[in-house]
Every structure is written in structure tokens, then in C-alpha cells.
PDB file of N, CA and C in Angstrom:
ATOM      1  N   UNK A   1     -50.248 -11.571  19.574  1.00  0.00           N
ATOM      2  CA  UNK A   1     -51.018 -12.733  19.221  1.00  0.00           C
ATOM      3  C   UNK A   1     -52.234 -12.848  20.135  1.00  0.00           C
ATOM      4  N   UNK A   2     -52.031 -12.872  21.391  1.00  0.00           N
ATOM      5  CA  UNK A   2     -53.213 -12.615  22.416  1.00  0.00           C
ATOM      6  C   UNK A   2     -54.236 -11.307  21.814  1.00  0.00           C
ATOM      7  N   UNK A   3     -54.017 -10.455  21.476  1.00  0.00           N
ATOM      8  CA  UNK A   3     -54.515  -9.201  21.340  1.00  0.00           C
ATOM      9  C   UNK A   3     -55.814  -9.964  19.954  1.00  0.00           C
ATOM     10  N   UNK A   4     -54.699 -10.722  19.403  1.00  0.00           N
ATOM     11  CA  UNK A   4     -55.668 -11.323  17.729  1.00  0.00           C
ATOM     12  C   UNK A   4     -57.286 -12.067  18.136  1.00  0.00           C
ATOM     13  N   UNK A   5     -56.237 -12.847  19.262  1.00  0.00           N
ATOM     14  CA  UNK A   5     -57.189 -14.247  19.304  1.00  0.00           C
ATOM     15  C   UNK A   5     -58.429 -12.994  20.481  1.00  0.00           C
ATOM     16  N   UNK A   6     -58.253 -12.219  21.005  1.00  0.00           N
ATOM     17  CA  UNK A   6     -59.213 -11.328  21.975  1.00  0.00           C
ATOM     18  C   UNK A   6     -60.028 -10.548  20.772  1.00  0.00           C
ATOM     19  N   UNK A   7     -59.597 -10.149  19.828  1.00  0.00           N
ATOM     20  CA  UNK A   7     -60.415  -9.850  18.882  1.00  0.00           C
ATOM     21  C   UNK A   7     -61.032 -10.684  18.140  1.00  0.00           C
ATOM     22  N   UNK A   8     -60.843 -11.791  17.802  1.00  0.00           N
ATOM     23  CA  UNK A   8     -61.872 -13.210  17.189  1.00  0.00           C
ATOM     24  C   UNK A   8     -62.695 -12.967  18.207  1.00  0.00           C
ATOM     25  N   UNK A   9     -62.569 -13.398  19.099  1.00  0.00           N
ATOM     26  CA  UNK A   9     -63.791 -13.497  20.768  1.00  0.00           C
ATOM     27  C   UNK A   9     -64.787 -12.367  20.707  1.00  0.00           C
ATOM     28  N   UNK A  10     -63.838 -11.444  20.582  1.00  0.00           N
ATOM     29  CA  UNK A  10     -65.024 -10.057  20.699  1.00  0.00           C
ATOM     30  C   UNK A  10     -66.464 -10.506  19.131  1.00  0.00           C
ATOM     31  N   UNK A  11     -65.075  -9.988  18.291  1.00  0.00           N
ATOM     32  CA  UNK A  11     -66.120 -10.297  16.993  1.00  0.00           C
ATOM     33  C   UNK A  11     -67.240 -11.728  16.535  1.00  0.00           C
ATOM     34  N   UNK A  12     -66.555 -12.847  16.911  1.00  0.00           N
ATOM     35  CA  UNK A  12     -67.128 -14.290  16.667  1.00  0.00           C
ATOM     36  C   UNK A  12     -67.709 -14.619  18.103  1.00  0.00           C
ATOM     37  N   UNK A  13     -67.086 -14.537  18.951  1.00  0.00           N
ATOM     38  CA  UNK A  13     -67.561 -15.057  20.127  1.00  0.00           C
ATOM     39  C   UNK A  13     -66.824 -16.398  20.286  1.00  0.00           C
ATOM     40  N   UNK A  14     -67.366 -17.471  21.314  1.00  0.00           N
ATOM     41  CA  UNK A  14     -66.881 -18.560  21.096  1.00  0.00           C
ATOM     42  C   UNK A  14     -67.612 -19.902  20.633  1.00  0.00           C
ATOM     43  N   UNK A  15     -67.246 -21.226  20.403  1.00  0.00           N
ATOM     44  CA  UNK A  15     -68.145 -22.454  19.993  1.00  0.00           C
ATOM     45  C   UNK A  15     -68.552 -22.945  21.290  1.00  0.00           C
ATOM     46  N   UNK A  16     -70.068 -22.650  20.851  1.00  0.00           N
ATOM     47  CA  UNK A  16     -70.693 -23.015  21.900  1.00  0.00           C
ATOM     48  C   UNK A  16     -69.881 -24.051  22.785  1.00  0.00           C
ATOM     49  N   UNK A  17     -70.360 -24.724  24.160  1.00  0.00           N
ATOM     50  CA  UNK A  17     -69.275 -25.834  24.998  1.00  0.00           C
ATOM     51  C   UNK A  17     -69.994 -27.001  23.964  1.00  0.00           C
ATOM     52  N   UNK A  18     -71.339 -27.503  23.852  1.00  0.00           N
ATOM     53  CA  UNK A  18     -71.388 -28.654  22.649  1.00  0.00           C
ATOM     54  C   UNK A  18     -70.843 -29.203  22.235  1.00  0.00           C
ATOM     55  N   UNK A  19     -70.363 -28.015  21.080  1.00  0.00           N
ATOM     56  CA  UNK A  19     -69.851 -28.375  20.021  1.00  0.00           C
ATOM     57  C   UNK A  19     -67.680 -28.011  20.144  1.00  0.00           C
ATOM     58  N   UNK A  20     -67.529 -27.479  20.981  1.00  0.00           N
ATOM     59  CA  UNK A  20     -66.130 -27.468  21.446  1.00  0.00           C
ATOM     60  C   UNK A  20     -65.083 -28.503  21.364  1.00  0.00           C
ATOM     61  N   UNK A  21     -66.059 -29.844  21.505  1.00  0.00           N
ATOM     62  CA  UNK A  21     -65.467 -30.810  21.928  1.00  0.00           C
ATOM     63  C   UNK A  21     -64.459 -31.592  20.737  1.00  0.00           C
ATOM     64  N   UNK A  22     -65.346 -31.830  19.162  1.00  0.00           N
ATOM     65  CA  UNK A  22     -65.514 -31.764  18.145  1.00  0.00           C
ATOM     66  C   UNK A  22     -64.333 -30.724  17.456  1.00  0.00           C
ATOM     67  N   UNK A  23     -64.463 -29.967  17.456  1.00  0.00           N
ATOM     68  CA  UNK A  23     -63.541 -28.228  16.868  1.00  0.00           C
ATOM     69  C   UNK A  23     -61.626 -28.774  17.043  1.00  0.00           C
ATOM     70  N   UNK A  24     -61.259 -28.526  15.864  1.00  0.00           N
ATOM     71  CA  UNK A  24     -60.151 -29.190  15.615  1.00  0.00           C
ATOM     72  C   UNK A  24     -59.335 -27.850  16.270  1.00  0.00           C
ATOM     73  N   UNK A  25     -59.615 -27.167  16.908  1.00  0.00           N
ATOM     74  CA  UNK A  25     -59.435 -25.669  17.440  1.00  0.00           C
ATOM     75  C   UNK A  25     -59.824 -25.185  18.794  1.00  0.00           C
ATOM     76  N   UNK A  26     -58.614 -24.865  19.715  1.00  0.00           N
ATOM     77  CA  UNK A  26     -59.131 -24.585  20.985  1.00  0.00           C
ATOM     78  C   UNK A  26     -59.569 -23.748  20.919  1.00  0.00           C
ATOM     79  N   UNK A  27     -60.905 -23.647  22.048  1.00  0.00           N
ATOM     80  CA  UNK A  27     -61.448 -22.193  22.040  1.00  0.00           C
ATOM     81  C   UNK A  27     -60.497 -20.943  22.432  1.00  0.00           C
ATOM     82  N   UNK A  28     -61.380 -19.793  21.848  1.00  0.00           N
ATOM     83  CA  UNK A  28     -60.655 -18.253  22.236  1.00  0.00           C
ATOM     84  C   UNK A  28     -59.898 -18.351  23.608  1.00  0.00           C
ATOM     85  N   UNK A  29     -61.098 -18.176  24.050  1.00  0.00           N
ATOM     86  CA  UNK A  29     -60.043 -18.133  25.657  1.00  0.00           C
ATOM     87  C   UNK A  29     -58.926 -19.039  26.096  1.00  0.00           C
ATOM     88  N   UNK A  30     -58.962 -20.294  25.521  1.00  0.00           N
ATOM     89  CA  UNK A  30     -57.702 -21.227  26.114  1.00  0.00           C
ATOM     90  C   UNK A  30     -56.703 -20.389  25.331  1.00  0.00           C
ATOM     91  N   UNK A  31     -56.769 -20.247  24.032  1.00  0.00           N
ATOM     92  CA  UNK A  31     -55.747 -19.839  23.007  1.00  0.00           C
ATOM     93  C   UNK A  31     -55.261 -18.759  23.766  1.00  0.00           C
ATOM     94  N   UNK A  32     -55.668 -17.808  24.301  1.00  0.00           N
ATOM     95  CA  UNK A  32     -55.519 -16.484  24.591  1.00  0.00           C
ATOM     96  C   UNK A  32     -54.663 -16.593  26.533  1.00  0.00           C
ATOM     97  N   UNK A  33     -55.281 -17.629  26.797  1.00  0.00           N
ATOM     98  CA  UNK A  33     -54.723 -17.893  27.993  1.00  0.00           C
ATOM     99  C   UNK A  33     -53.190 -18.578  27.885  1.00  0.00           C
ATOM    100  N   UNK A  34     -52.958 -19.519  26.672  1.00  0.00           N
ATOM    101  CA  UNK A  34     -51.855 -20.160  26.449  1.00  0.00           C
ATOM    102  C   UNK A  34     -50.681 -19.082  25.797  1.00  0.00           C
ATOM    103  N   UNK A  35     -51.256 -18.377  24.904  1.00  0.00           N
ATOM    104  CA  UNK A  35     -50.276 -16.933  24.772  1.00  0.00           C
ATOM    105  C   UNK A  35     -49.595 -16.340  25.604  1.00  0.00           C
ATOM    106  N   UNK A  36     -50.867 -15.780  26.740  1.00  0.00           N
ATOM    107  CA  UNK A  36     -50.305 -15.275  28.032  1.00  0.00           C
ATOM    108  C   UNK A  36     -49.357 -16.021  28.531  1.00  0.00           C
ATOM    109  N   UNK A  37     -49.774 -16.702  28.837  1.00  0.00           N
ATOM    110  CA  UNK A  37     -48.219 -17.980  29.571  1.00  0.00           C
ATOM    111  C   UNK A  37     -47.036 -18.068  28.904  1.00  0.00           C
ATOM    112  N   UNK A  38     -47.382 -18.404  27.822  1.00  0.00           N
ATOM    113  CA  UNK A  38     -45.999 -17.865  26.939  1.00  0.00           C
ATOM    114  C   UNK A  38     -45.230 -16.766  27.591  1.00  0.00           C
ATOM    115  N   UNK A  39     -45.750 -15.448  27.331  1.00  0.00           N
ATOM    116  CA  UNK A  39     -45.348 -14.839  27.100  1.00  0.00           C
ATOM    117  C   UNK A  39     -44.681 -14.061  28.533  1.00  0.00           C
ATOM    118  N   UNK A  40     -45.492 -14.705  29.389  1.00  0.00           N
ATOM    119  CA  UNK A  40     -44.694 -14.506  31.065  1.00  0.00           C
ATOM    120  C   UNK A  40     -43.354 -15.336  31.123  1.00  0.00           C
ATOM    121  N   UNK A  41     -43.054 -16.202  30.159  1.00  0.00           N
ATOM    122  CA  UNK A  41     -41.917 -17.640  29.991  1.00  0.00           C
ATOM    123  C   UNK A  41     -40.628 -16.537  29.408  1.00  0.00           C
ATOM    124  N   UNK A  42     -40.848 -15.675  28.690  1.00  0.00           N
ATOM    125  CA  UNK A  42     -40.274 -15.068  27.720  1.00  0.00           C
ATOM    126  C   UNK A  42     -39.178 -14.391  28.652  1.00  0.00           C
ATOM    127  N   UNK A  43     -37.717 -14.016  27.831  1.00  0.00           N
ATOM    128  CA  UNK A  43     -36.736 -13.366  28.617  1.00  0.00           C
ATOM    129  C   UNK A  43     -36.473 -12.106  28.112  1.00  0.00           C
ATOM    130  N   UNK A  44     -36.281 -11.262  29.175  1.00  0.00           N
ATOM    131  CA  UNK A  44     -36.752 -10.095  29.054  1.00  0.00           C
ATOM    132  C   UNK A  44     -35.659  -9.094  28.131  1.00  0.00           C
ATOM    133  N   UNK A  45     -36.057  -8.311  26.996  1.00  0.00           N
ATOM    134  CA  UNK A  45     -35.043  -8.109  25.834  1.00  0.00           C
ATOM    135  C   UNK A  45     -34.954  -6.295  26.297  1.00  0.00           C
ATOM    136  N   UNK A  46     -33.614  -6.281  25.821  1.00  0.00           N
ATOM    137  CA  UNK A  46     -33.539  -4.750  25.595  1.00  0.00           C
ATOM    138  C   UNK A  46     -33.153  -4.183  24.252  1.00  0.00           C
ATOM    139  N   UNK A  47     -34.329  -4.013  23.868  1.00  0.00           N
ATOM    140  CA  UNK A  47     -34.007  -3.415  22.244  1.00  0.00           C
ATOM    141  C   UNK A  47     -33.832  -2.142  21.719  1.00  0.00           C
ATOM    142  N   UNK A  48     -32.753  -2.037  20.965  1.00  0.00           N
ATOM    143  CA  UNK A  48     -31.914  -0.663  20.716  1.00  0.00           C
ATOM    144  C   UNK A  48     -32.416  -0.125  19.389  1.00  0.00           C
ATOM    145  N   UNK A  49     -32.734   1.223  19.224  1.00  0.00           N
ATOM    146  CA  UNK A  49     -33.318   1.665  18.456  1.00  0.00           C
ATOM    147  C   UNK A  49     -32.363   1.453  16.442  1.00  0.00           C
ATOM    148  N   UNK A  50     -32.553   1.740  15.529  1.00  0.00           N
ATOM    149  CA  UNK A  50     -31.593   1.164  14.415  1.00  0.00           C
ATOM    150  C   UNK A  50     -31.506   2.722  13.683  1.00  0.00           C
ATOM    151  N   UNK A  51     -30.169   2.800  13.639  1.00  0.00           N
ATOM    152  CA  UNK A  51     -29.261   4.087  13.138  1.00  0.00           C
ATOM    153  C   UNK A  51     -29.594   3.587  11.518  1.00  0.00           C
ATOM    154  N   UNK A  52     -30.805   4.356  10.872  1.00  0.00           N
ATOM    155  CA  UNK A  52     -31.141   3.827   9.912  1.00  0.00           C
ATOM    156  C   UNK A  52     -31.379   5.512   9.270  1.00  0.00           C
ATOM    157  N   UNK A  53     -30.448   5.819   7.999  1.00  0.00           N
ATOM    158  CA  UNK A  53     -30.675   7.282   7.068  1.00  0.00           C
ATOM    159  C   UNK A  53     -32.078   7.150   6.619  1.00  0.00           C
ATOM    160  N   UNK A  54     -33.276   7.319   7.225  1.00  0.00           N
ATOM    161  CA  UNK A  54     -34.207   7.443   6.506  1.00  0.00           C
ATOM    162  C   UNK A  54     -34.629   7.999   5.037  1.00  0.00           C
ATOM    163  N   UNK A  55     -34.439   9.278   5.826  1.00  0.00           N
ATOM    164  CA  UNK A  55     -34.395  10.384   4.017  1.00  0.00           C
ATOM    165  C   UNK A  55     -33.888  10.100   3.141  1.00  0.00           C
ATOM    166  N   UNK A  56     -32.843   9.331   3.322  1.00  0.00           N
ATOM    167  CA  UNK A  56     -31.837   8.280   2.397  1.00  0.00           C
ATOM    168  C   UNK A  56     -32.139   7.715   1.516  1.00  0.00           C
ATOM    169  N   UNK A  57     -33.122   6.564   2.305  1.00  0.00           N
ATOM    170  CA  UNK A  57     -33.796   5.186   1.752  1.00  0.00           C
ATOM    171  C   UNK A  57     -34.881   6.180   0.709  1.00  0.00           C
ATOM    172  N   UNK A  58     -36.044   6.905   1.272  1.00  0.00           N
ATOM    173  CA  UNK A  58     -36.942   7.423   1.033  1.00  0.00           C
ATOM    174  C   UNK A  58     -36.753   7.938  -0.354  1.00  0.00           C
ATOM    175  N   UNK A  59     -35.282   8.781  -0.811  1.00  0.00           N
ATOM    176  CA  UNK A  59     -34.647   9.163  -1.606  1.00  0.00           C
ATOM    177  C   UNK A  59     -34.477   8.390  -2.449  1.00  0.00           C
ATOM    178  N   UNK A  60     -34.076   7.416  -2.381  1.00  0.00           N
ATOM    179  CA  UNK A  60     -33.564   6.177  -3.285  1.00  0.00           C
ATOM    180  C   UNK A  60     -34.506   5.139  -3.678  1.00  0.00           C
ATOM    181  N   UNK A  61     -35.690   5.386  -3.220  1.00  0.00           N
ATOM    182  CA  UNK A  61     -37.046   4.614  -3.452  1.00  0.00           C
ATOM    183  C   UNK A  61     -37.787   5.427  -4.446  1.00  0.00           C
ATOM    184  N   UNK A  62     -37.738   6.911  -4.047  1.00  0.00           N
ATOM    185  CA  UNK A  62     -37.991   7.839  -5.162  1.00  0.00           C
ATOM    186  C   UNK A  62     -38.042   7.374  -6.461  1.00  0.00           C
ATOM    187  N   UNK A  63     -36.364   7.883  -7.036  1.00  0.00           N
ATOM    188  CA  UNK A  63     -35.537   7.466  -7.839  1.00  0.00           C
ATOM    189  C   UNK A  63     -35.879   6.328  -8.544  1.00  0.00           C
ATOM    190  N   UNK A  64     -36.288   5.099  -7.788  1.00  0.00           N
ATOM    191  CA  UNK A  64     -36.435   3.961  -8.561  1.00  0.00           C
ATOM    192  C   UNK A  64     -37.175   4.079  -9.044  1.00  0.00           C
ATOM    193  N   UNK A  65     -38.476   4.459  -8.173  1.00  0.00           N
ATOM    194  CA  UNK A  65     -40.205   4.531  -8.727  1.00  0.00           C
ATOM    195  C   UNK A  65     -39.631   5.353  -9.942  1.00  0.00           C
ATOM    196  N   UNK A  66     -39.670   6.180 -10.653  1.00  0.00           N
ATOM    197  CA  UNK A  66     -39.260   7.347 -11.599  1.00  0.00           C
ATOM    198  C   UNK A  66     -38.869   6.760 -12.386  1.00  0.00           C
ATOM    199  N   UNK A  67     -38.035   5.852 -12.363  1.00  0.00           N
ATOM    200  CA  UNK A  67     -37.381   4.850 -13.480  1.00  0.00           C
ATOM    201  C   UNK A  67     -38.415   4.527 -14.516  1.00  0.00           C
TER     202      UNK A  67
END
């Protein structure tokens, strides 16, 4: 989500300070700063890869399409 709102910034830039005040929308950088924080809050996961038959599925998606 940080990565999103750093790409609005790059591409748009931000609202001018002016008009900021007004903007029913925090600017880029707060948004992007409030993510971060989040995401230092976050507990730390260990995720296990998924015993999933690929060729399987792939196979059986085939099949349907063909129908």
C-alpha cells in the first residue's frame, strides 16, 4: 500500500500546502508515512509455502475451456 501511495507522489505529486487544507484526502506523504507505522505495528508471520498440484489445476482448466 505504501509502495501505491509513493507512486501517486511520483506520478501526481502532491496538493499544493494551500489547498491541502480543504482536500477531503491526506496528502501522499502523511498517507505513506501512516502505512509505514502500520506496518512496523504488524506481528511478524511465518508463511508456509501451499502443496498445491499445479499441472493438475492447469489440466483441468484446460478441459473446461474445450468444453
Amino acid at each position: 500500500m505504501g509502495e501505491f501511495f509513493e507512486l501517486l507522489q511520483h506520478e501526481n505529486g502532491d496538493i499544493p500546502g494551500i489547498f491541502s487544507w480543504i482536500s477531503t484526502h491526506p496528502d501522499h506523504a502523511a498517507r505513506i508515512a501512516t502505512v509505514e507505522a502500520m506496518i512496523t505495528r504488524l506481528p511478524e508471520r511465518n508463511y508456509e509455502p501451499l502443496d498445491v498440484d499445479w499441472p493438475s489445476i492447469q489440466e483441468r482448466l484446460r478441459n473446461r475451456e474445450s468444453k
